[in-house]
C-alpha atoms as a PDB file:
ATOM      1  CA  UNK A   1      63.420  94.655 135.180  1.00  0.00           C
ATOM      2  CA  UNK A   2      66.455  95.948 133.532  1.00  0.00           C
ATOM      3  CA  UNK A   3      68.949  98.470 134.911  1.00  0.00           C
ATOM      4  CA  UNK A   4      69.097 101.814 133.696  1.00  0.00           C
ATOM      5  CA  UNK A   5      72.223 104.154 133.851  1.00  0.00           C
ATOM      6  CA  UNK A   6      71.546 108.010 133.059  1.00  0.00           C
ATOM      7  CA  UNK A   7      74.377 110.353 133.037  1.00  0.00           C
ATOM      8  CA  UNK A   8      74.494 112.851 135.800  1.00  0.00           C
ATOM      9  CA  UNK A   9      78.013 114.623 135.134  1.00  0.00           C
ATOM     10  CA  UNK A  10      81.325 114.590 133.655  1.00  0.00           C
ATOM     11  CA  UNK A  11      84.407 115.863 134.467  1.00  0.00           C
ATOM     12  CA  UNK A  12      88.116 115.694 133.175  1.00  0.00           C
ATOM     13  CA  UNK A  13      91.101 115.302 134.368  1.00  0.00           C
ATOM     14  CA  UNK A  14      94.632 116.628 132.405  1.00  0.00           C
ATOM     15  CA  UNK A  15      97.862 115.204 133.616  1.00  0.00           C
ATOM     16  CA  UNK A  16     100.775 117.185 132.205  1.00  0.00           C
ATOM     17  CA  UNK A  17     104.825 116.983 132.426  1.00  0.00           C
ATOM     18  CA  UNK A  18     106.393 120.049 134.455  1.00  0.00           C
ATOM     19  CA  UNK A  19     109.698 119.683 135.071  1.00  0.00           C
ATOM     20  CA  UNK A  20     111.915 117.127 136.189  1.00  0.00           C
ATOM     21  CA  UNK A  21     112.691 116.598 140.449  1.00  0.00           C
ATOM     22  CA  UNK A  22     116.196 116.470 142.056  1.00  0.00           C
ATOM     23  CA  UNK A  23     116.230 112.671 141.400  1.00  0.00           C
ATOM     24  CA  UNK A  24     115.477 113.480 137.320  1.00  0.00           C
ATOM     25  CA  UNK A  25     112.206 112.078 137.541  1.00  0.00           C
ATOM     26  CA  UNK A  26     109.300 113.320 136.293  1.00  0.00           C
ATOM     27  CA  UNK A  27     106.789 115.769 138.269  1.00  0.00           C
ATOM     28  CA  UNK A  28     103.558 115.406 136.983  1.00  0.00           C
ATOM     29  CA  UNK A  29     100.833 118.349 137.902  1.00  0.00           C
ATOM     30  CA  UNK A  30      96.793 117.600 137.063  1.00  0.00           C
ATOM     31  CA  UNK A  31      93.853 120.227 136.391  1.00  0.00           C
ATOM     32  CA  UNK A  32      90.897 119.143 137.160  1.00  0.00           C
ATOM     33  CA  UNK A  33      87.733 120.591 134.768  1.00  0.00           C
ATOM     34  CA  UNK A  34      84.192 119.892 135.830  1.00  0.00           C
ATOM     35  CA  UNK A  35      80.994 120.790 134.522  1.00  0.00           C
ATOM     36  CA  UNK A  36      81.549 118.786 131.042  1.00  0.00           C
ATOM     37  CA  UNK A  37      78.568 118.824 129.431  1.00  0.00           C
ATOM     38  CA  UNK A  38      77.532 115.052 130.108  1.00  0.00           C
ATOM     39  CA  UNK A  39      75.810 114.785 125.951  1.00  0.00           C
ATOM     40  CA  UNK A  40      79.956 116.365 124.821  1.00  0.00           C
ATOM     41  CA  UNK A  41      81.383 113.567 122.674  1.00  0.00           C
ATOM     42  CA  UNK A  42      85.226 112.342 123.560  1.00  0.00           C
ATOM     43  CA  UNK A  43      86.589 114.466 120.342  1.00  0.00           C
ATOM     44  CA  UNK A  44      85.177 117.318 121.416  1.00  0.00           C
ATOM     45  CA  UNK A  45      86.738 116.541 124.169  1.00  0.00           C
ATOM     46  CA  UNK A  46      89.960 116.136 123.615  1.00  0.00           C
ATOM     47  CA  UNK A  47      89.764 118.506 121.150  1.00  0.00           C
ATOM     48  CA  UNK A  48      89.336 121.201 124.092  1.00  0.00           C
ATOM     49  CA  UNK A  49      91.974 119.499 126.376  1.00  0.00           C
ATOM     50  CA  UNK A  50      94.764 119.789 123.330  1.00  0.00           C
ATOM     51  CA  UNK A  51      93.657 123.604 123.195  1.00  0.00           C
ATOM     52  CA  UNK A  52      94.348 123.753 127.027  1.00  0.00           C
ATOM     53  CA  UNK A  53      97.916 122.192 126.438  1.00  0.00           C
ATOM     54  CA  UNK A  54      98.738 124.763 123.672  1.00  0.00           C
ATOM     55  CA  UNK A  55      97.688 127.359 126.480  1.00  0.00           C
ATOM     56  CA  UNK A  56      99.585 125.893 129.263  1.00  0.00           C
ATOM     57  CA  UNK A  57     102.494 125.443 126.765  1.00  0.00           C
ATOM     58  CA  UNK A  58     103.110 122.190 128.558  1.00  0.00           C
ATOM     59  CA  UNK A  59     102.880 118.598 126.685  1.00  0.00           C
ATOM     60  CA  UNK A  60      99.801 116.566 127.447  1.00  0.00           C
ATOM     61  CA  UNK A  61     100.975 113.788 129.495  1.00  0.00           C
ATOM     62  CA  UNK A  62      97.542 112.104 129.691  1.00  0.00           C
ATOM     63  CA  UNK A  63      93.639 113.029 129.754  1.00  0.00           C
ATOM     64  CA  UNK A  64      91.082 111.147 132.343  1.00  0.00           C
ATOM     65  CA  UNK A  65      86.762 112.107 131.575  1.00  0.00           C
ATOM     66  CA  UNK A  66      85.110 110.957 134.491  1.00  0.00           C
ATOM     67  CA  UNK A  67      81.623 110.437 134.009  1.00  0.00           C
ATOM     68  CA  UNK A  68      79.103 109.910 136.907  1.00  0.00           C
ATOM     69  CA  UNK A  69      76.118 107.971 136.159  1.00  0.00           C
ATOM     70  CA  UNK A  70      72.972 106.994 138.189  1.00  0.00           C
ATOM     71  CA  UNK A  71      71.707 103.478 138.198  1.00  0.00           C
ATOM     72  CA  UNK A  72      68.075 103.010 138.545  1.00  0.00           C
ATOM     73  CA  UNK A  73      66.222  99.800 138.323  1.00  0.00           C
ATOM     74  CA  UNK A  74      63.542 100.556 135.191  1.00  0.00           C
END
């Protein structure tokens, strides 16, 4: 029998630049979003996350989906 996997949610994560510390390094911050619809496809995605950045009026450092799947044996 073969594996399944069936997604059971997604999440993302947005990493952003906010400042420099005392040292003149960088301080990244991170939101955390959950209840991404699991069928959303990445563009839409990121598409939503670069609307978020124009809100924060911070520069997108990075962007993390985390998608949770359950593995049954079918």
């Amino acid at each position: 029998m073969a594996a399944k996997s069936t997604k059971l949610e997604s999440s993302m994560v947005l990493k952003y630049k906010d400042g420099t510390d005392k040292n003149g390094k960088d301080k990244i911050k991170k939101l955390n979003f959950s209840k991404v619809k699991t069928s959303a496809v990445d563009q839409d995605v990121f598409d939503v996350a670069k609307s978020i950045e124009t809100l924060l009026g911070k520069t997108l450092n990075e962007l993390i989906r985390v998608d949770q799947n359950g593995i049954t044996n079918a």
